[in-house]
C-alpha atoms as a PDB file:
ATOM      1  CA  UNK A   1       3.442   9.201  13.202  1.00  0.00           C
ATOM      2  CA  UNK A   2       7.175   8.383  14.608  1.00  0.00           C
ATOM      3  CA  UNK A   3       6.754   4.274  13.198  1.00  0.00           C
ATOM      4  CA  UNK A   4       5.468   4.714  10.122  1.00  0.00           C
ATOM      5  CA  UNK A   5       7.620   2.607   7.902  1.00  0.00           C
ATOM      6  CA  UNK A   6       9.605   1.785  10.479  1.00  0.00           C
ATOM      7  CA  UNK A   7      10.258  -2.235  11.448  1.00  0.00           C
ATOM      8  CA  UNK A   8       7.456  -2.378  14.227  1.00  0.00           C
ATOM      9  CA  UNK A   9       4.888  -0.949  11.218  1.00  0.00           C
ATOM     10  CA  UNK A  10       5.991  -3.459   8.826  1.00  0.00           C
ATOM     11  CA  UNK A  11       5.696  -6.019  10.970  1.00  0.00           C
ATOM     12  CA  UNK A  12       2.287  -5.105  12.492  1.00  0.00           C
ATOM     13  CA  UNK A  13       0.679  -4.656   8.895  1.00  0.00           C
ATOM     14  CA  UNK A  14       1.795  -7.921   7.599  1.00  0.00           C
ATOM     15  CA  UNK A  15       0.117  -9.369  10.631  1.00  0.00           C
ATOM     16  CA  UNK A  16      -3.052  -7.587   9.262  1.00  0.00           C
ATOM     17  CA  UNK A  17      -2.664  -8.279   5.624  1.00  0.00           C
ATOM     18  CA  UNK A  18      -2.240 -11.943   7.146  1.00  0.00           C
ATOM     19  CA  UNK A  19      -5.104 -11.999   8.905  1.00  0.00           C
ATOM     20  CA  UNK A  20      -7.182 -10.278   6.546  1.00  0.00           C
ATOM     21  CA  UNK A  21      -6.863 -13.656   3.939  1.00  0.00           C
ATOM     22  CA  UNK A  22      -7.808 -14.382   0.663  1.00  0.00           C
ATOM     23  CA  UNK A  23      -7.711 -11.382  -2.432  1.00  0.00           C
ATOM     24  CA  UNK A  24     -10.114 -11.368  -4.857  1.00  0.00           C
ATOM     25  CA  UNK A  25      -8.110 -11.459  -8.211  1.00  0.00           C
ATOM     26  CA  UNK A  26      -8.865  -9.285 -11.239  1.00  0.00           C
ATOM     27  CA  UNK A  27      -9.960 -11.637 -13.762  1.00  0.00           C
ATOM     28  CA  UNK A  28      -6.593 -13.027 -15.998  1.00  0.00           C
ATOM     29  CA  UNK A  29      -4.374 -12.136 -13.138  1.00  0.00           C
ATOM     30  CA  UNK A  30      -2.788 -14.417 -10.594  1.00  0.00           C
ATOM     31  CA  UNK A  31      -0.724 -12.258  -8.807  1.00  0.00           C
ATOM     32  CA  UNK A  32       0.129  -8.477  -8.493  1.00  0.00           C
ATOM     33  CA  UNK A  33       2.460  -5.775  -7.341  1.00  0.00           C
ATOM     34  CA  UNK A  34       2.597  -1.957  -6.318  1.00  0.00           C
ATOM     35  CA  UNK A  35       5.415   0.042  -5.141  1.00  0.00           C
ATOM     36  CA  UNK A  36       4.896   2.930  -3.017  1.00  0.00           C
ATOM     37  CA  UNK A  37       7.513   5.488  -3.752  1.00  0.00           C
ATOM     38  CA  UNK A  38       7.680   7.832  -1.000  1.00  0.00           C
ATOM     39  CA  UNK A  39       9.786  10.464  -2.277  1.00  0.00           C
ATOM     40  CA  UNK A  40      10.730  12.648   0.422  1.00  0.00           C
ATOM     41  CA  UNK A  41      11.261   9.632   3.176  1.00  0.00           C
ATOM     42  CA  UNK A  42      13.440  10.389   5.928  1.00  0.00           C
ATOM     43  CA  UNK A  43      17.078   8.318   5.233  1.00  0.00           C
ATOM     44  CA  UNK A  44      16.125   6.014   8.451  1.00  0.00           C
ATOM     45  CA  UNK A  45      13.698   4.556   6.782  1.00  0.00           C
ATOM     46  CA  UNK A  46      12.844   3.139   3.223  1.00  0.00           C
ATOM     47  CA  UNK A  47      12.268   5.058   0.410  1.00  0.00           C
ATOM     48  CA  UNK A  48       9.429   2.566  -0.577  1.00  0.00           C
ATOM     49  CA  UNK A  49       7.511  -0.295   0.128  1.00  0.00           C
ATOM     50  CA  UNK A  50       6.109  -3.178  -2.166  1.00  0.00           C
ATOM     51  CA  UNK A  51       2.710  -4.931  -1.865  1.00  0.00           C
ATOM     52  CA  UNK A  52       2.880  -8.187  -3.451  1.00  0.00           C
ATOM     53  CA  UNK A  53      -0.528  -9.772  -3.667  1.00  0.00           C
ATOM     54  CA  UNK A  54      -1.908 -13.718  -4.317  1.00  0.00           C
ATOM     55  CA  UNK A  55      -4.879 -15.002  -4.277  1.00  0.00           C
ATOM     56  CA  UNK A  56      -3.876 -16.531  -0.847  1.00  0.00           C
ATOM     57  CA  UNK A  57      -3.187 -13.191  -0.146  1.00  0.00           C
ATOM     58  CA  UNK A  58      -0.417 -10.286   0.152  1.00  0.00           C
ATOM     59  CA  UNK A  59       2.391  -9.124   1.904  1.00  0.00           C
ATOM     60  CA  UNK A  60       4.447  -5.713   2.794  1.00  0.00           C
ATOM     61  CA  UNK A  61       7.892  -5.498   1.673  1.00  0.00           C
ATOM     62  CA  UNK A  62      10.372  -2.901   2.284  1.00  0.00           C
ATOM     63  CA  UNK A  63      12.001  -1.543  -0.878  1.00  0.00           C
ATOM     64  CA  UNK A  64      10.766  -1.696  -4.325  1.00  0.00           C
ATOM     65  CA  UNK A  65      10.890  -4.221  -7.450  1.00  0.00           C
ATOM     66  CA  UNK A  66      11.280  -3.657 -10.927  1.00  0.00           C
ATOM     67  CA  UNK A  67       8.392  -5.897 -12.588  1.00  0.00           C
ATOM     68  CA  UNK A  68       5.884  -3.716 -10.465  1.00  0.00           C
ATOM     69  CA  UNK A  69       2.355  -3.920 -12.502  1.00  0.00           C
ATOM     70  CA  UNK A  70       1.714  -0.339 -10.660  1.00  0.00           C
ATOM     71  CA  UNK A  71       3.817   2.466  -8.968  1.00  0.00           C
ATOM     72  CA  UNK A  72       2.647   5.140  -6.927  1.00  0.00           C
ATOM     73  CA  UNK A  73       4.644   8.275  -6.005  1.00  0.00           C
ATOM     74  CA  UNK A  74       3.544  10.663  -3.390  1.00  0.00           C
ATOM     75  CA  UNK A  75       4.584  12.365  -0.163  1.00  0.00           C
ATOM     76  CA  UNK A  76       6.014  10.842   3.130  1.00  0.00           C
ATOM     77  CA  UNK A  77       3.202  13.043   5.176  1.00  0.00           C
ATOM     78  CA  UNK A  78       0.868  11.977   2.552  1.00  0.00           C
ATOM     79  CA  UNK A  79       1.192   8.371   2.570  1.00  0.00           C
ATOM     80  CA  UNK A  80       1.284   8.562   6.460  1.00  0.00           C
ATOM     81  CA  UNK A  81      -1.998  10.636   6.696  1.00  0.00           C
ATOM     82  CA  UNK A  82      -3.781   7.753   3.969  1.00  0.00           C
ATOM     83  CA  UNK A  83      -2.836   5.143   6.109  1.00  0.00           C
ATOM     84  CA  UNK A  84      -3.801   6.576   9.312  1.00  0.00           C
ATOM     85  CA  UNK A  85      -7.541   7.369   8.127  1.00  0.00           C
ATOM     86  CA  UNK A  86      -6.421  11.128   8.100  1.00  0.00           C
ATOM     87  CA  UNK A  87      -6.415  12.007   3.905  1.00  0.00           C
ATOM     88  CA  UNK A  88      -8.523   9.740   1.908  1.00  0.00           C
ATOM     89  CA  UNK A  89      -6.833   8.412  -1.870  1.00  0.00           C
ATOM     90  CA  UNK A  90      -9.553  10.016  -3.798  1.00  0.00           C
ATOM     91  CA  UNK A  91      -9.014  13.789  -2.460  1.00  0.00           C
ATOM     92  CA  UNK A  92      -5.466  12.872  -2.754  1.00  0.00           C
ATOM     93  CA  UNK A  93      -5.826  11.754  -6.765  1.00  0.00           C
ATOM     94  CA  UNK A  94      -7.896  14.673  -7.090  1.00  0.00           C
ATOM     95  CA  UNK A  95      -5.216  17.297  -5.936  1.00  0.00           C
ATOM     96  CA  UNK A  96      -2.933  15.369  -7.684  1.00  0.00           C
ATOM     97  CA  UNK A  97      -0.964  14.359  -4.810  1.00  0.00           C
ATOM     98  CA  UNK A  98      -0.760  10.797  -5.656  1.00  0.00           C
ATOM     99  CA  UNK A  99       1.122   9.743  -8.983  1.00  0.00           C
ATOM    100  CA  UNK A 100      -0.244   6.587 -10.312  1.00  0.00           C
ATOM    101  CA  UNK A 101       1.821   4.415 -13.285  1.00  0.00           C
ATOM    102  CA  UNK A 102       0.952   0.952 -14.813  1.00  0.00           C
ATOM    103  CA  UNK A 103      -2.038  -1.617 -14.172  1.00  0.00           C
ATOM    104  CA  UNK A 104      -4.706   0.639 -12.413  1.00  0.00           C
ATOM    105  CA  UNK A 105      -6.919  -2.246 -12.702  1.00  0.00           C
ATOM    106  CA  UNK A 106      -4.903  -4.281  -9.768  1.00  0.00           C
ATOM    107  CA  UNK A 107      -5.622  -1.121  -7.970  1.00  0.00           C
ATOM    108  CA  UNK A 108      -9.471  -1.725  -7.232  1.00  0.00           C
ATOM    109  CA  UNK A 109      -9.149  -5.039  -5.821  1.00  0.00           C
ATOM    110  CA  UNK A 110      -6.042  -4.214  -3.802  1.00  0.00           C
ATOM    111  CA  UNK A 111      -8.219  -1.385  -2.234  1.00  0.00           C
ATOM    112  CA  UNK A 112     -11.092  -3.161  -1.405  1.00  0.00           C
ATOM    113  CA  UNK A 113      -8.853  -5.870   0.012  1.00  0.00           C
ATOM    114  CA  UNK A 114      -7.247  -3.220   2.476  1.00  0.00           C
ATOM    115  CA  UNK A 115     -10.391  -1.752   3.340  1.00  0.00           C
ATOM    116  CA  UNK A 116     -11.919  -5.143   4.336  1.00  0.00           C
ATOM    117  CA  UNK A 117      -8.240  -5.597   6.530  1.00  0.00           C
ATOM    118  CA  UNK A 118      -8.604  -2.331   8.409  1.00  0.00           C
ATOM    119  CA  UNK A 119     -12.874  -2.881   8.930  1.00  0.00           C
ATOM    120  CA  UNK A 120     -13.706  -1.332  12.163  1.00  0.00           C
ATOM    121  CA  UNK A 121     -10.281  -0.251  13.160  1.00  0.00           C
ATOM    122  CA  UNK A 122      -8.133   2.267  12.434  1.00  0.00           C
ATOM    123  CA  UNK A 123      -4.388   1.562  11.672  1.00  0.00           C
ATOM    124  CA  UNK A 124      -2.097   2.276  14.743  1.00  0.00           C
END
């Protein structure tokens, strides 16, 4: 997967994320963010990538951010296969291939959110 993380990707998630509308909020919270570390990225592209989420809805940013509410660490082949359909987030958690930290709560939502994005096609 040569454009994973790569400006084209970025760009054609957002689209999706845009598309895909409103989040459904945990209850208390008004907005949300995760950083995906990817710790062995190559250097030509980032290292990680942020999801901030509204209710409006949520957005893909390159890099990370220090007031986070969750961070997950895993593998640049790993985070390529989840988003291509390929490895699935529980086997992953399971293996312990994924390294979750902070609010696991904005976790659920933020799921079911993607997965209602990507219904009925598979990332490209």
């Amino acid at each position: 997967m040569k454009d994973f993380l790569s400006e084209e990707w970025f760009a054609t998630v957002n689209k999706t994320l845009a598309d895909a509308g409103q989040v459904e909020m945990p209850e208390g919270i008004s907005t949300f963010s995760v950083v995906f570390v990817i710790e062995d990225a190559p250097s030509s592209v980032p290292h990680a990538f942020t999801i901030a989420v509204k209710p409006e809805g949520g957005s893909l940013l390159a890099g990370d951010t220090l007031d986070a509410d969750s961070i997950i660490r895993l593998s640049y082949t790993d985070a390529a296969s989840l988003y291509s359909g390929d490895f699935d987030s529980g086997t992953a958690l399971r293996e312990g291939r994924i390294k979750v930290r902070g609010n696991v709560n904005t976790l659920v939502p933020l799921m079911k959110w993607f997965q209602s994005a990507y219904a009925g096609q598979r990332p490209a």
